[in-house]
Protein backbone atom coordinates (compact mmCIF):
# COMPACT_ATOMS: atom_id res chain seq x y z
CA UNK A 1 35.07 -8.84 -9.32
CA UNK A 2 32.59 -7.11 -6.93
CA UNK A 3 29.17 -6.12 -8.68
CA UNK A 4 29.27 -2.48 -8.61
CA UNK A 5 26.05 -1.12 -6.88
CA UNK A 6 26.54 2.69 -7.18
CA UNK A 7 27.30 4.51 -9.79
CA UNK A 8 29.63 6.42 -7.61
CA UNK A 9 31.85 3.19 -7.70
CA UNK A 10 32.32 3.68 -11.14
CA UNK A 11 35.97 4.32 -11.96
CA UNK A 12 34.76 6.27 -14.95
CA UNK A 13 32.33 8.53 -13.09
CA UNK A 14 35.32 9.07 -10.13
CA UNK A 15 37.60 10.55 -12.75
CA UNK A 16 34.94 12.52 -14.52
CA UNK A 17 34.36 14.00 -11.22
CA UNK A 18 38.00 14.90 -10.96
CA UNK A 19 37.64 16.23 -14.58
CA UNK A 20 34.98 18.48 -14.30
CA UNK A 21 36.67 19.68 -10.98
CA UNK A 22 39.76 20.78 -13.00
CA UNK A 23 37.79 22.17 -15.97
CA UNK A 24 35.79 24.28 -13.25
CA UNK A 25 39.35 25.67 -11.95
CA UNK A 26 40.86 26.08 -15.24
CA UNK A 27 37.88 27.85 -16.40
CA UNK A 28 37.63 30.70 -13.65
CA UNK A 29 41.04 32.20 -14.60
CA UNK A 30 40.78 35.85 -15.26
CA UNK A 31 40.74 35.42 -19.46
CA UNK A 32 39.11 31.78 -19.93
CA UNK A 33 36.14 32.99 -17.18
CA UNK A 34 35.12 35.84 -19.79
CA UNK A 35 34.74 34.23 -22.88
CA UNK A 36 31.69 32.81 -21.41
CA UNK A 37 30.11 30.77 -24.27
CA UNK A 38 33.63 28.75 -24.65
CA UNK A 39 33.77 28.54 -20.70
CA UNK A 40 29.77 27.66 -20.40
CA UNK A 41 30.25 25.07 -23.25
CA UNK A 42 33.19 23.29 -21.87
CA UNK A 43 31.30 23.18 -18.64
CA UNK A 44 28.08 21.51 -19.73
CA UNK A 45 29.81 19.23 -21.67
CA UNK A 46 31.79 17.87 -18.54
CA UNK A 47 29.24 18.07 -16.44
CA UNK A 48 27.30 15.54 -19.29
CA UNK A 49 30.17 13.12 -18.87
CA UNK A 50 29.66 12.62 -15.04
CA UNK A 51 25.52 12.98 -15.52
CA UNK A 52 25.36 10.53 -18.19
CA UNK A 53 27.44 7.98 -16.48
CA UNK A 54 25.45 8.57 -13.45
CA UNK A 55 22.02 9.20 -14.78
CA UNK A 56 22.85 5.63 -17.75
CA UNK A 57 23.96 3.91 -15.04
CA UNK A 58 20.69 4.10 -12.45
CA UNK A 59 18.02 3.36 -15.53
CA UNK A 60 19.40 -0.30 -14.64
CA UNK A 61 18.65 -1.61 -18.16
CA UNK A 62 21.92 -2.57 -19.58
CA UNK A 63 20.90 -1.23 -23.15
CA UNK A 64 19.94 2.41 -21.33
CA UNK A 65 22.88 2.03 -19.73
CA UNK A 66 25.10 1.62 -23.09
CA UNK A 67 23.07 4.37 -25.12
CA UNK A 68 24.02 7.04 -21.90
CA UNK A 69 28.21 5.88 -21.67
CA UNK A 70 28.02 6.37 -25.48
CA UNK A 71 26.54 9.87 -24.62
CA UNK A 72 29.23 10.55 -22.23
CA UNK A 73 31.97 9.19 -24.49
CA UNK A 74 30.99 11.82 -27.10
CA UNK A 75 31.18 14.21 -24.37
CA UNK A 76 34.45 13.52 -23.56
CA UNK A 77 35.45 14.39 -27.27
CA UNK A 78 33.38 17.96 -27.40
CA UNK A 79 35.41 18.55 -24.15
CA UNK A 80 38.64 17.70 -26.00
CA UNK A 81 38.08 19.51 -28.92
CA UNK A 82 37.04 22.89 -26.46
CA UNK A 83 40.48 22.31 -24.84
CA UNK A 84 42.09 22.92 -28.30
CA UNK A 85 39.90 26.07 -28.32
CA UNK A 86 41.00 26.95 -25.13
CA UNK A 87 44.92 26.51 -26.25
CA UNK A 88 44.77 28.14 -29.41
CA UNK A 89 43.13 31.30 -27.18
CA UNK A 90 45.87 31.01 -24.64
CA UNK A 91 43.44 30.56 -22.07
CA UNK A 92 45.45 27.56 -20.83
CA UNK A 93 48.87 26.67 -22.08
CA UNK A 94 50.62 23.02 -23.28
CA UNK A 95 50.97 21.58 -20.50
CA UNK A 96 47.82 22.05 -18.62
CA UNK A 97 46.10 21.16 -21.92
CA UNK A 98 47.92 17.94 -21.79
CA UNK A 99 46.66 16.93 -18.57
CA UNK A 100 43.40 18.03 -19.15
CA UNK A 101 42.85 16.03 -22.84
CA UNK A 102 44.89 13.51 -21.10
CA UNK A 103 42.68 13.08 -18.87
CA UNK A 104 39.56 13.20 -20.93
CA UNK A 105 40.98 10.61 -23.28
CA UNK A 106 41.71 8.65 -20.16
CA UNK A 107 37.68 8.35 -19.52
CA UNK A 108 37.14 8.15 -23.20
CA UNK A 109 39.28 4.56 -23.18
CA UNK A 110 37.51 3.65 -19.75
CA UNK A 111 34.04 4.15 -21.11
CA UNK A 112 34.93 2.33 -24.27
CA UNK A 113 35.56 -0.52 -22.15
CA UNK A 114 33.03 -0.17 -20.11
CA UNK A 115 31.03 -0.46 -23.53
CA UNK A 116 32.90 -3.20 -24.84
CA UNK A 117 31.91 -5.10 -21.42
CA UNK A 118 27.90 -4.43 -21.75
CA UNK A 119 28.05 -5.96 -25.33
């Protein structure tokens, strides 16, 4: 396996970026884009899962490094738990909440791993 030199290489930080891309989206629909302290909340907190990857990841101390993915893990669940906020709103329905928490469990499990593998 190829020592990963970027944190841009990082399948973790690739699909937070696609995350946070789809939260953005989701978020600017005509009722979720004005309850803005659910839409700002459920912004910064997948914006922390791509930073903390990114910003862990570039201290290049493997302990650092663990502290930030457990940072980002836990913002993976605050995102969850706003897309249940979202749903019970009716700012998205079922099936785009599926993808999305799908998706952010997804990261969640890669991260954990990614944990597991720093121990």
């Amino acid at each position: 396996m190829a020592l990963v030199e970027r944190f841009e290489d990082l399948v973790a930080w690739q699909k937070a970026r696609v995350l946070t891309r789809e939260v953005y989206a989701a978020t600017q629909d005509h009722a979720f884009s004005r309850d803005f302290p659910l839409r700002d909340q459920i912004r910064r907190a997948v914006i922390s899962v791509m930073s903390n990857i990114a910003e862990g990841f570039d201290r290049r101390s493997r302990s650092e490094f663990c502290q930030f993915l457990f940072i980002a893990r836990a913002s993976c669940a605050e995102v969850r738990c706003q897309l249940y906020i979202a749903l019970d709103n009716q700012y998205i329905n079922q099936e785009h909440f599926d993808t999305l928490s799908g998706q952010a469990s997804e990261i969640t499990r890669i991260l954990g791993g990614l944990i597991k593998s720093l121990d």
